[in-house]
Protein backbone atom coordinates (compact mmCIF):
# COMPACT_ATOMS: atom_id res chain seq x y z
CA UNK A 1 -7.08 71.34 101.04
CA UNK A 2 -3.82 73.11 100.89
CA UNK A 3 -1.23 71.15 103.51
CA UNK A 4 0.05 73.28 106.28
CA UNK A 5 3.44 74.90 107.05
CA UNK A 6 4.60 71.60 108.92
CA UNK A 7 3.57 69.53 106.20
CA UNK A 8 5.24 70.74 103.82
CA UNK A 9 8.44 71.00 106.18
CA UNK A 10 8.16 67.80 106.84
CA UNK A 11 7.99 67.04 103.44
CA UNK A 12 10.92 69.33 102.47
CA UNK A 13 13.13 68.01 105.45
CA UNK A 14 12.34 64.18 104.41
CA UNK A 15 13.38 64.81 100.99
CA UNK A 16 16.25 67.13 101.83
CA UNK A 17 17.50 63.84 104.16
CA UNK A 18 16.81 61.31 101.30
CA UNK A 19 18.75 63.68 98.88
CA UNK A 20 21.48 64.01 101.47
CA UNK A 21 22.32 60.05 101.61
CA UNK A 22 24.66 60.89 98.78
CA UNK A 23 26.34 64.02 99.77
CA UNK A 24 29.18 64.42 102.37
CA UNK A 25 26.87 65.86 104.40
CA UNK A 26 26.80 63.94 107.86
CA UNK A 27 25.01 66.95 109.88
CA UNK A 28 21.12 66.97 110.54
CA UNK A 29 19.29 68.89 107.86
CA UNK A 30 17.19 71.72 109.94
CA UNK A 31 14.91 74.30 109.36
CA UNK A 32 17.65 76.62 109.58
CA UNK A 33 19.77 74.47 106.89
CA UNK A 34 21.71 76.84 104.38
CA UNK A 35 21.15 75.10 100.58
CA UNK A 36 24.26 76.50 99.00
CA UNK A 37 26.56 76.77 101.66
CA UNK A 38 25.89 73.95 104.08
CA UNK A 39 24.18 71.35 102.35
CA UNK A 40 26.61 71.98 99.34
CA UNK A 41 24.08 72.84 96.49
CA UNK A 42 24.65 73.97 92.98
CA UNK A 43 22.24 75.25 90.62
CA UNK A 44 21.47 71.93 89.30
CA UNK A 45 20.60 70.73 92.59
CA UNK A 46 18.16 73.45 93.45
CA UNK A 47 16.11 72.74 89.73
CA UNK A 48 16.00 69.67 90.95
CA UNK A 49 14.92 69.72 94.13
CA UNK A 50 11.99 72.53 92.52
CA UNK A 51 11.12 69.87 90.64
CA UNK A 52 10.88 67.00 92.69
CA UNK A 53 8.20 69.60 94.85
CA UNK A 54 6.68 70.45 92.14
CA UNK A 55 5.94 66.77 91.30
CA UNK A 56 4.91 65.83 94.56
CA UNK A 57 2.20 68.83 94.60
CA UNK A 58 0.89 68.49 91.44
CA UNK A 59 1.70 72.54 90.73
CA UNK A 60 4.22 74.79 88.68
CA UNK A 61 5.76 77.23 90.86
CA UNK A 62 8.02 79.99 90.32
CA UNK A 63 11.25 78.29 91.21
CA UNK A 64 12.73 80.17 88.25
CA UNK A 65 12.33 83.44 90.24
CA UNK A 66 13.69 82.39 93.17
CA UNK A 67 16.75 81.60 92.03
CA UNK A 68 17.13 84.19 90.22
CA UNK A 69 16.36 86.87 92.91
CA UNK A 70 18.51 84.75 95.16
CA UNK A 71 21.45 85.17 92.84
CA UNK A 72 20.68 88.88 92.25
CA UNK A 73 21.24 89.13 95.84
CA UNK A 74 24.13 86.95 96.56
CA UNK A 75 22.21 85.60 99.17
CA UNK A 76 21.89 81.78 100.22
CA UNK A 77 18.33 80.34 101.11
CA UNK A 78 17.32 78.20 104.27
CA UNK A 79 15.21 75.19 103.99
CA UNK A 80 12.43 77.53 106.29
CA UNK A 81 12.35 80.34 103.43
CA UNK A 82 12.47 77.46 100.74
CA UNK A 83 9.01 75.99 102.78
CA UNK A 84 7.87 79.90 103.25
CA UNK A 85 8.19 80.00 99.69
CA UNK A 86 6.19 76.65 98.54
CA UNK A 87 3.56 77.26 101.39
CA UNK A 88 3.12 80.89 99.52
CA UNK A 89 3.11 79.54 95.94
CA UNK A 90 0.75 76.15 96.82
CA UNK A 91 -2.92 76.75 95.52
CA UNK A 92 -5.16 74.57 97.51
CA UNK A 93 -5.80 71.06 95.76
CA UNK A 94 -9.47 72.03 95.23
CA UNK A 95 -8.13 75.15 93.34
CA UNK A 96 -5.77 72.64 91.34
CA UNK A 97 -6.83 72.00 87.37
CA UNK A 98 -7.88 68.42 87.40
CA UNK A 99 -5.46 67.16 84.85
CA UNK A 100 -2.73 68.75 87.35
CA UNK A 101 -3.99 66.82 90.56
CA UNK A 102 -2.03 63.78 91.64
């Protein structure tokens, strides 16, 4: 069963706060949290963070493509479009090959 919008914002927003332990970043991490210009993330942060969701699902996603349309557009990305974005990309864990299944 594919996990809803919430859980996967929680999950992002837990994460986000474990990650954030080691950054001078004192402010609450939101729904509404910038990546690059808030929370202070480079590129290498964001694969990593892709990753890390990627592990916890079980699933390749197009992280690549993200980023990349993100720095086409000289844009930054909230943690709500980052959780728009896995929610989109998330097959449903019956849909999941079983070697990929956690």
């Amino acid at each position: 069963m594919k996990p809803s919008r919430q859980e996967i914002l929680d999950y992002v927003l837990k994460t986000l706060q474990d990650l954030s332990r080691d950054w001078d970043y004192s402010n609450p991490v939101t729904e509404k949290s910038l990546l690059f210009t808030e929370l202070g993330f480079e590129s290498l942060d964001a694969v990593v963070l892709g990753t890390t969701i990627q592990e916890h699902y079980g699933q390749q996603m197009p992280f690549s493509e993200l980023l990349v349309e993100i720095g086409r557009d000289q844009r930054d990305l909230s943690v709500g479009e980052l959780v728009d974005f896995v929610g989109t990309n998330l097959k449903a864990a019956d849909s999941v090959p079983a070697e990929h299944a956690l």
